[in-house]
PDB file of N, CA and C in Angstrom:
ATOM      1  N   UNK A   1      11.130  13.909   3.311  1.00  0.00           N
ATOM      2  CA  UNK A   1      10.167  13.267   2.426  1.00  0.00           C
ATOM      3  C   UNK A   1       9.426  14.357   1.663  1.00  0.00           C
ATOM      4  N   UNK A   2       9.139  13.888   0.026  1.00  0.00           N
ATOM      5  CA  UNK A   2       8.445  15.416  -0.596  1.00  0.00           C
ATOM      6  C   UNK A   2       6.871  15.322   0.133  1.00  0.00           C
ATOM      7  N   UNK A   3       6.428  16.331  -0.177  1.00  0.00           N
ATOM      8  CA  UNK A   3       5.051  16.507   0.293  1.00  0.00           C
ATOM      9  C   UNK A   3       4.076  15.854  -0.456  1.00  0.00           C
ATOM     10  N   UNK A   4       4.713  15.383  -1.635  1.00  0.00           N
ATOM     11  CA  UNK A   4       3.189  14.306  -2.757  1.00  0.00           C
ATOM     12  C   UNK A   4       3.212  12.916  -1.789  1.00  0.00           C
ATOM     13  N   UNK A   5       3.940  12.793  -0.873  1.00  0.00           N
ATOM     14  CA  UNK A   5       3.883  11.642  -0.007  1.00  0.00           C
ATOM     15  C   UNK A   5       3.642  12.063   1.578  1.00  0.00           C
ATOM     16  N   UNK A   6       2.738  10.864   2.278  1.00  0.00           N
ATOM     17  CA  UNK A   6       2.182  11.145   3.134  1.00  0.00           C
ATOM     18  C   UNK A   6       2.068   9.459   4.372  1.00  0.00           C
ATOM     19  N   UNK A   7       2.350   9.909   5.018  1.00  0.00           N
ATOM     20  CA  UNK A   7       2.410   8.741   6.381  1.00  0.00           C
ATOM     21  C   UNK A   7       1.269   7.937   6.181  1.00  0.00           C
ATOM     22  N   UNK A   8       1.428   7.139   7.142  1.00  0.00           N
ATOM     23  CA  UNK A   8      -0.318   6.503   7.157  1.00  0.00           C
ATOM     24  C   UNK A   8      -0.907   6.739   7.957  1.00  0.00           C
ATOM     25  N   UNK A   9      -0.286   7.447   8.947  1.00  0.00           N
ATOM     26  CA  UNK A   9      -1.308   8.275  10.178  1.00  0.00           C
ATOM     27  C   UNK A   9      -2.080   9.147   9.550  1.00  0.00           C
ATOM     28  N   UNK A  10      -1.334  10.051   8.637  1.00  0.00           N
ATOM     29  CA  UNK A  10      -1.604  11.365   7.894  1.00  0.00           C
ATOM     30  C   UNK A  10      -2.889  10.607   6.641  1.00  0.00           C
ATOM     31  N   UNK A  11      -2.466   9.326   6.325  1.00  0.00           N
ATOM     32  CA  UNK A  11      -3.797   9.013   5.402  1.00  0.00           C
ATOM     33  C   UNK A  11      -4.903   8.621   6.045  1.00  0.00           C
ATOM     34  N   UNK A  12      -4.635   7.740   7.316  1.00  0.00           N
ATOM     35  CA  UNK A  12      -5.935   7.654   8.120  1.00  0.00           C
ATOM     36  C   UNK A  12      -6.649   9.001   8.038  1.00  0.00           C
ATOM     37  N   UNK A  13      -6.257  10.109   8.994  1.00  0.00           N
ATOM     38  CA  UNK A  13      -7.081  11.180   8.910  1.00  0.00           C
ATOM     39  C   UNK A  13      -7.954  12.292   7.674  1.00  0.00           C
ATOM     40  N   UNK A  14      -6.927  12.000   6.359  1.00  0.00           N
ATOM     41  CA  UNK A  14      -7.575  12.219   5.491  1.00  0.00           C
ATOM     42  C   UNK A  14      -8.815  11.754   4.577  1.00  0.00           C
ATOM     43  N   UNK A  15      -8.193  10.317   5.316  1.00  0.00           N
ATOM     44  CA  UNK A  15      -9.824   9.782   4.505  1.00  0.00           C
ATOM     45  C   UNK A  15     -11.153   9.181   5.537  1.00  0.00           C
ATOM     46  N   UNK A  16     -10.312   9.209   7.056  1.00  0.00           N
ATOM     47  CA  UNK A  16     -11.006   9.366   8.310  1.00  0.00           C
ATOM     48  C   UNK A  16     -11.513   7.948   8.602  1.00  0.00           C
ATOM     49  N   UNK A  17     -10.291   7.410   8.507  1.00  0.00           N
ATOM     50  CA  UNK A  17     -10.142   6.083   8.725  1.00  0.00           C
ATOM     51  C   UNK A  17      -9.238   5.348   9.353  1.00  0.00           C
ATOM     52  N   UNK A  18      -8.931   4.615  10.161  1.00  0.00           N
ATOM     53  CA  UNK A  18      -7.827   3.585  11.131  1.00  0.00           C
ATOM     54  C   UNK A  18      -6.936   3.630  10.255  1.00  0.00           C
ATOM     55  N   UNK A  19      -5.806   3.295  11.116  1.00  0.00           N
ATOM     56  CA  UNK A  19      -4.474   2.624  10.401  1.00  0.00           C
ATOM     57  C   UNK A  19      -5.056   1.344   9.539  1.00  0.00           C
ATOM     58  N   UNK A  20      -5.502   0.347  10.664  1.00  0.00           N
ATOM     59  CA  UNK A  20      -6.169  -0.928  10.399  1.00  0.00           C
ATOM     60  C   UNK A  20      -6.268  -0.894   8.831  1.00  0.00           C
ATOM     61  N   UNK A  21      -7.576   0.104   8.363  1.00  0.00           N
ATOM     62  CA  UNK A  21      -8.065   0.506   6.990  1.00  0.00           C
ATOM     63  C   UNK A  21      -7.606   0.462   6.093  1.00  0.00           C
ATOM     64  N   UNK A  22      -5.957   1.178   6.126  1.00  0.00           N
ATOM     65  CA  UNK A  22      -4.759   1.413   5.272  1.00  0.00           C
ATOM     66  C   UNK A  22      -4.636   0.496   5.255  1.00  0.00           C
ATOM     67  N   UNK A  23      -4.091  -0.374   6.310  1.00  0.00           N
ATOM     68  CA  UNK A  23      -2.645  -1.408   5.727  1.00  0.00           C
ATOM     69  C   UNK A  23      -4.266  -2.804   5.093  1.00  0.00           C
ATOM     70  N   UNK A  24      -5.628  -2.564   5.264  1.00  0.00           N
ATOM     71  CA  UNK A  24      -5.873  -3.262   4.200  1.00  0.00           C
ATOM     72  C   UNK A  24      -6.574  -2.555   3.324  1.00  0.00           C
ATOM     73  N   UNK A  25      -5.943  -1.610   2.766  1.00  0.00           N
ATOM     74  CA  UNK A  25      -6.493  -1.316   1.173  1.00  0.00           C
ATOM     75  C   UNK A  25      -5.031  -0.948   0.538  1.00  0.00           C
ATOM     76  N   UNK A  26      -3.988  -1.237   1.285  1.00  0.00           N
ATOM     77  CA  UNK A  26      -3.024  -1.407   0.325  1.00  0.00           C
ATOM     78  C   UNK A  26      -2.902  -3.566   0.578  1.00  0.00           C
ATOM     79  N   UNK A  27      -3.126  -3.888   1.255  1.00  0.00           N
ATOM     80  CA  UNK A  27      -3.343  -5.535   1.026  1.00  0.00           C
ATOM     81  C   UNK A  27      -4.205  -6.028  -0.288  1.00  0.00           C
ATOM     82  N   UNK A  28      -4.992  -4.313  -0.137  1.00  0.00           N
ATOM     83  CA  UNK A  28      -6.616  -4.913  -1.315  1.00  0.00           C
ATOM     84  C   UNK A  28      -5.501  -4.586  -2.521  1.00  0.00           C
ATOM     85  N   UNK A  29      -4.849  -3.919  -2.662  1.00  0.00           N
ATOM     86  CA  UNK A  29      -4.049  -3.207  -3.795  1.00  0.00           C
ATOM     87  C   UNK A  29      -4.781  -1.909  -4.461  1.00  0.00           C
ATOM     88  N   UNK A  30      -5.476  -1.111  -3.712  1.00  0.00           N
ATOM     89  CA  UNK A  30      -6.424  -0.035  -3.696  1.00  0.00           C
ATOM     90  C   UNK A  30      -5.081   1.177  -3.493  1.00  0.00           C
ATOM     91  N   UNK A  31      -4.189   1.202  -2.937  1.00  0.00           N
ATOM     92  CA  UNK A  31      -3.607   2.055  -2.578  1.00  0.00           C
ATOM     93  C   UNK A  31      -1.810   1.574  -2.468  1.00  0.00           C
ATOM     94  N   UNK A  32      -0.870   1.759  -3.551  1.00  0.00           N
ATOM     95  CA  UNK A  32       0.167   1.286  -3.110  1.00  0.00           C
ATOM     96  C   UNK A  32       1.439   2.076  -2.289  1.00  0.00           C
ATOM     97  N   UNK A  33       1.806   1.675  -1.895  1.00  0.00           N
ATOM     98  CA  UNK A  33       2.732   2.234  -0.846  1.00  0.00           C
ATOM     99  C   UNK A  33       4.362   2.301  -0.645  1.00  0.00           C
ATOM    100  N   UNK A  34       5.186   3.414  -0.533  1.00  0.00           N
ATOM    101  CA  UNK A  34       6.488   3.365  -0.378  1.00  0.00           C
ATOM    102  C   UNK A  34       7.104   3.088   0.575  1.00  0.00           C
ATOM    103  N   UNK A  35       7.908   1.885   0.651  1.00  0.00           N
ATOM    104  CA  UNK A  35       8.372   1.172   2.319  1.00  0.00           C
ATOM    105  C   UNK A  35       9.979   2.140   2.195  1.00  0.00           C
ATOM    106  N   UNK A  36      10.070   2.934   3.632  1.00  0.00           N
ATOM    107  CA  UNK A  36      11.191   3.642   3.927  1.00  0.00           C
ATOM    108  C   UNK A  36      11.511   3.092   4.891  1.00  0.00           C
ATOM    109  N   UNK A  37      12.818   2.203   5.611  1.00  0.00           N
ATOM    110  CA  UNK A  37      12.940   1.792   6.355  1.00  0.00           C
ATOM    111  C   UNK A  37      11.462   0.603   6.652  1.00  0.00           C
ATOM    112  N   UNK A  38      11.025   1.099   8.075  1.00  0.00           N
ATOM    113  CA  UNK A  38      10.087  -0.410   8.389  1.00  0.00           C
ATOM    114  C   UNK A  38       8.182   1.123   8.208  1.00  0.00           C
ATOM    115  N   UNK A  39       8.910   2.094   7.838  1.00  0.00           N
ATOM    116  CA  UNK A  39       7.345   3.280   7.928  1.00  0.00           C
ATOM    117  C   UNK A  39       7.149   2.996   6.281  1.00  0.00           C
ATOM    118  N   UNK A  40       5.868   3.399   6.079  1.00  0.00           N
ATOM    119  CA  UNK A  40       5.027   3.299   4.665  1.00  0.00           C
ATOM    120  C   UNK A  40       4.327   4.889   4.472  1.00  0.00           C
ATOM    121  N   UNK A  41       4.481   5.162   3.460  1.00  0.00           N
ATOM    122  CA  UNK A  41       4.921   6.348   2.630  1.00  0.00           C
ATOM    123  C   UNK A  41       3.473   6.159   1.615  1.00  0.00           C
ATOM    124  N   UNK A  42       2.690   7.093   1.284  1.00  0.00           N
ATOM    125  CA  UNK A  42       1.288   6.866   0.731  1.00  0.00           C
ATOM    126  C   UNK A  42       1.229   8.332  -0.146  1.00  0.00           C
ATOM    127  N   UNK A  43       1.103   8.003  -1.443  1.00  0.00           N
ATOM    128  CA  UNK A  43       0.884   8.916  -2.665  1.00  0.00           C
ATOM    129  C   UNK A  43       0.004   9.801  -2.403  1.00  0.00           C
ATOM    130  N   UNK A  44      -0.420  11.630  -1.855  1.00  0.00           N
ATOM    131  CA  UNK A  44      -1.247  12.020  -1.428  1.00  0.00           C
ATOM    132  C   UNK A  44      -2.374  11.875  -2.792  1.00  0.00           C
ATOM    133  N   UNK A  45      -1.852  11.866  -4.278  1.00  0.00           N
ATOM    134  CA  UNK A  45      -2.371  11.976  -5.183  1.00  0.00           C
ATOM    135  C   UNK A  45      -3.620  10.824  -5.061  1.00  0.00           C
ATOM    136  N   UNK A  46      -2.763   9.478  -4.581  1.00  0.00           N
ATOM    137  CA  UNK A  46      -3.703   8.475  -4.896  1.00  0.00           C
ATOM    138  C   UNK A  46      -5.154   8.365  -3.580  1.00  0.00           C
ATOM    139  N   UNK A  47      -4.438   9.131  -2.300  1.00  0.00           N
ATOM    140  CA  UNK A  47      -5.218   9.101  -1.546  1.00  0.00           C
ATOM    141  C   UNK A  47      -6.735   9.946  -1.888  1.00  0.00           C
ATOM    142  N   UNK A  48      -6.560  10.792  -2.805  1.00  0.00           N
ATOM    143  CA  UNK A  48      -7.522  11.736  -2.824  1.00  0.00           C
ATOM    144  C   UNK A  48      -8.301  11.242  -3.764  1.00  0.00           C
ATOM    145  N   UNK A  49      -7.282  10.514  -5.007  1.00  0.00           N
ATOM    146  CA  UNK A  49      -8.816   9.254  -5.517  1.00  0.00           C
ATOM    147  C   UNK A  49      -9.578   9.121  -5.217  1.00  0.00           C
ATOM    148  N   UNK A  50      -8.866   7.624  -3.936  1.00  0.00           N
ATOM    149  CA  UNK A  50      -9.429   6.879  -3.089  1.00  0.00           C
ATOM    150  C   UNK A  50     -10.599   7.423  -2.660  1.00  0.00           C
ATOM    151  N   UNK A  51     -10.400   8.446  -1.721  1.00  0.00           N
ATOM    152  CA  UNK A  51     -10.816   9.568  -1.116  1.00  0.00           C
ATOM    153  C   UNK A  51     -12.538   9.379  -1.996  1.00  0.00           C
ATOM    154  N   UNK A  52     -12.356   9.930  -3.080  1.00  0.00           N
ATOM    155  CA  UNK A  52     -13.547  10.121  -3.875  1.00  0.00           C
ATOM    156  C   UNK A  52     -14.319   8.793  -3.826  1.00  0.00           C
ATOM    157  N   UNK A  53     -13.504   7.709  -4.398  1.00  0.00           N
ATOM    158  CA  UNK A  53     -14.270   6.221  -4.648  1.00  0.00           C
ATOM    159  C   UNK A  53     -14.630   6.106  -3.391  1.00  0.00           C
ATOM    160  N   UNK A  54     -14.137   5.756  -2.298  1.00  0.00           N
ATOM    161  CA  UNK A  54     -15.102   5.530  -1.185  1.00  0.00           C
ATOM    162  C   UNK A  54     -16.690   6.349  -1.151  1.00  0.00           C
ATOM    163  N   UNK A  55     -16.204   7.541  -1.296  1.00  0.00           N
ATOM    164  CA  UNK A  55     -17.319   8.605  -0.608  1.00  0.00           C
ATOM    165  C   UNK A  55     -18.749   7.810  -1.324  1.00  0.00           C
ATOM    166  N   UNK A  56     -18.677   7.412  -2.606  1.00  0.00           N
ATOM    167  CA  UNK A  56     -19.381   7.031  -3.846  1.00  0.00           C
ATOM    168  C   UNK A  56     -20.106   5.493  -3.408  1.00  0.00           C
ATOM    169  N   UNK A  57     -19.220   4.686  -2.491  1.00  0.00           N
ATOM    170  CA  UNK A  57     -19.232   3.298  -2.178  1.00  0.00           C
ATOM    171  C   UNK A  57     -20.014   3.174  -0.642  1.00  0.00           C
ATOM    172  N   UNK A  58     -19.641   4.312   0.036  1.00  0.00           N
ATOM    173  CA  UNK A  58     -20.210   4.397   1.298  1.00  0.00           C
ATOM    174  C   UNK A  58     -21.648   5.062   1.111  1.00  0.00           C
ATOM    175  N   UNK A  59     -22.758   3.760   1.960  1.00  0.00           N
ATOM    176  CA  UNK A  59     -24.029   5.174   2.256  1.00  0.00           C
ATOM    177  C   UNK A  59     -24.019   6.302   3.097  1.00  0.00           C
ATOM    178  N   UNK A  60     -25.096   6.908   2.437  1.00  0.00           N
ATOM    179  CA  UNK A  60     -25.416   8.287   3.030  1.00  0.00           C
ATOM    180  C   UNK A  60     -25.865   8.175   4.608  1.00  0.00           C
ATOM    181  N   UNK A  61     -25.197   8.920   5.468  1.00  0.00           N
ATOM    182  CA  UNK A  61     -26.216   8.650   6.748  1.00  0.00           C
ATOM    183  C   UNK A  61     -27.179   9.700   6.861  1.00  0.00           C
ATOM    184  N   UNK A  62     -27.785   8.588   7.265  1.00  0.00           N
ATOM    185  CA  UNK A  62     -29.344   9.536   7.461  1.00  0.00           C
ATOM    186  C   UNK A  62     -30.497   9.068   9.129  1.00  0.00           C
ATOM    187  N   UNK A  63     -30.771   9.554   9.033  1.00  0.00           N
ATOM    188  CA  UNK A  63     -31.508  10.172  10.719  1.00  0.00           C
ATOM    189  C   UNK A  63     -31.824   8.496  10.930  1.00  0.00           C
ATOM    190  N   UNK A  64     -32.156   7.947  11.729  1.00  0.00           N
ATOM    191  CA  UNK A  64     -33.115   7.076  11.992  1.00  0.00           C
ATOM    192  C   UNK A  64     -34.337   6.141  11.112  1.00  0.00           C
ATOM    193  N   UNK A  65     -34.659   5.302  10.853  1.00  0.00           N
ATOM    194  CA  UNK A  65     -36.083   5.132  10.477  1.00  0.00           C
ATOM    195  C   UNK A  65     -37.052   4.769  10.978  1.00  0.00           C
ATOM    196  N   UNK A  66     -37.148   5.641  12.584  1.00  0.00           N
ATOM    197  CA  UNK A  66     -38.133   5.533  12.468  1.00  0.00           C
ATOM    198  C   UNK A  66     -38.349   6.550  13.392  1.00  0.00           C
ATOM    199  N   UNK A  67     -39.679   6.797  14.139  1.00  0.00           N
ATOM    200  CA  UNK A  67     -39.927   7.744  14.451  1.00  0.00           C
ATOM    201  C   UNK A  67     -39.643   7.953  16.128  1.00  0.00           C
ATOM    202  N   UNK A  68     -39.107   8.736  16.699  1.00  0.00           N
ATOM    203  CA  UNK A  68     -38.806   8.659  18.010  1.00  0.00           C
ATOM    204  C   UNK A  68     -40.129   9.458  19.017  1.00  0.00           C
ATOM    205  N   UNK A  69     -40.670   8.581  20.163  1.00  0.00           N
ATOM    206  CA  UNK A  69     -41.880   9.390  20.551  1.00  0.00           C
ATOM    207  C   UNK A  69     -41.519   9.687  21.740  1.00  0.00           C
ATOM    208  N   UNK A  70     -41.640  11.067  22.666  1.00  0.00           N
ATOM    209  CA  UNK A  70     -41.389  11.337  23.467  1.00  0.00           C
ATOM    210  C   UNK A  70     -42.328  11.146  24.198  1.00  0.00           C
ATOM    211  N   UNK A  71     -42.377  10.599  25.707  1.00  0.00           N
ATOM    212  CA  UNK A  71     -43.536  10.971  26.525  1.00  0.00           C
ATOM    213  C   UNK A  71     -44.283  12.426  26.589  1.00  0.00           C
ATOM    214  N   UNK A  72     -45.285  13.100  26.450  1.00  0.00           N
ATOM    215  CA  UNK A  72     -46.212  13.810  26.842  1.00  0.00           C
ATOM    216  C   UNK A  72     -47.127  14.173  25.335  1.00  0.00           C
ATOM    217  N   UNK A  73     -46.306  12.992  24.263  1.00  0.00           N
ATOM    218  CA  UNK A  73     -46.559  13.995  23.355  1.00  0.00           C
ATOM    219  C   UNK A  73     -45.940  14.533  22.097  1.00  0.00           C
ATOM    220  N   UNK A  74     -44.994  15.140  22.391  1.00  0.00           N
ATOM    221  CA  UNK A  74     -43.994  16.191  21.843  1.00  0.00           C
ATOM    222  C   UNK A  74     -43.464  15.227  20.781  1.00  0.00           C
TER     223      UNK A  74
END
């Protein structure tokens, strides 16, 4: 397989997400896919899009809101 193509194990981890994830954002039609035999084959090009649009779609994490109080004080 050339290297501009990539498993869906290999896309889970790149965009740090389940299989689950994949097979629905190529359901969403976000990501289309090359069927080889019964395995699916994923454009690294399009993953790194993706990649971007999520980052953009997902919030920022951030600490808590609110304040955590320790006993004595501190």
């Amino acid at each position: 397989m050339h290297e501009d193509w990539i498993t869906t194990r290999e896309a889970g981890e790149l965009l740090q997400v389940g299989a689950s994830r994949i097979r629905q954002l190529v359901l969403e039609g976000r990501l289309v896919p090359m069927k080889r035999g019964r395995d699916l084959f994923l454009r690294r090009e399009d993953l790194e899009r993706l990649k971007t649009e999520l980052a953009r779609e997902r919030p920022h994490k951030r600490g808590p809101k609110f304040k955590v109080q320790r006993p004595g004080g501190a």
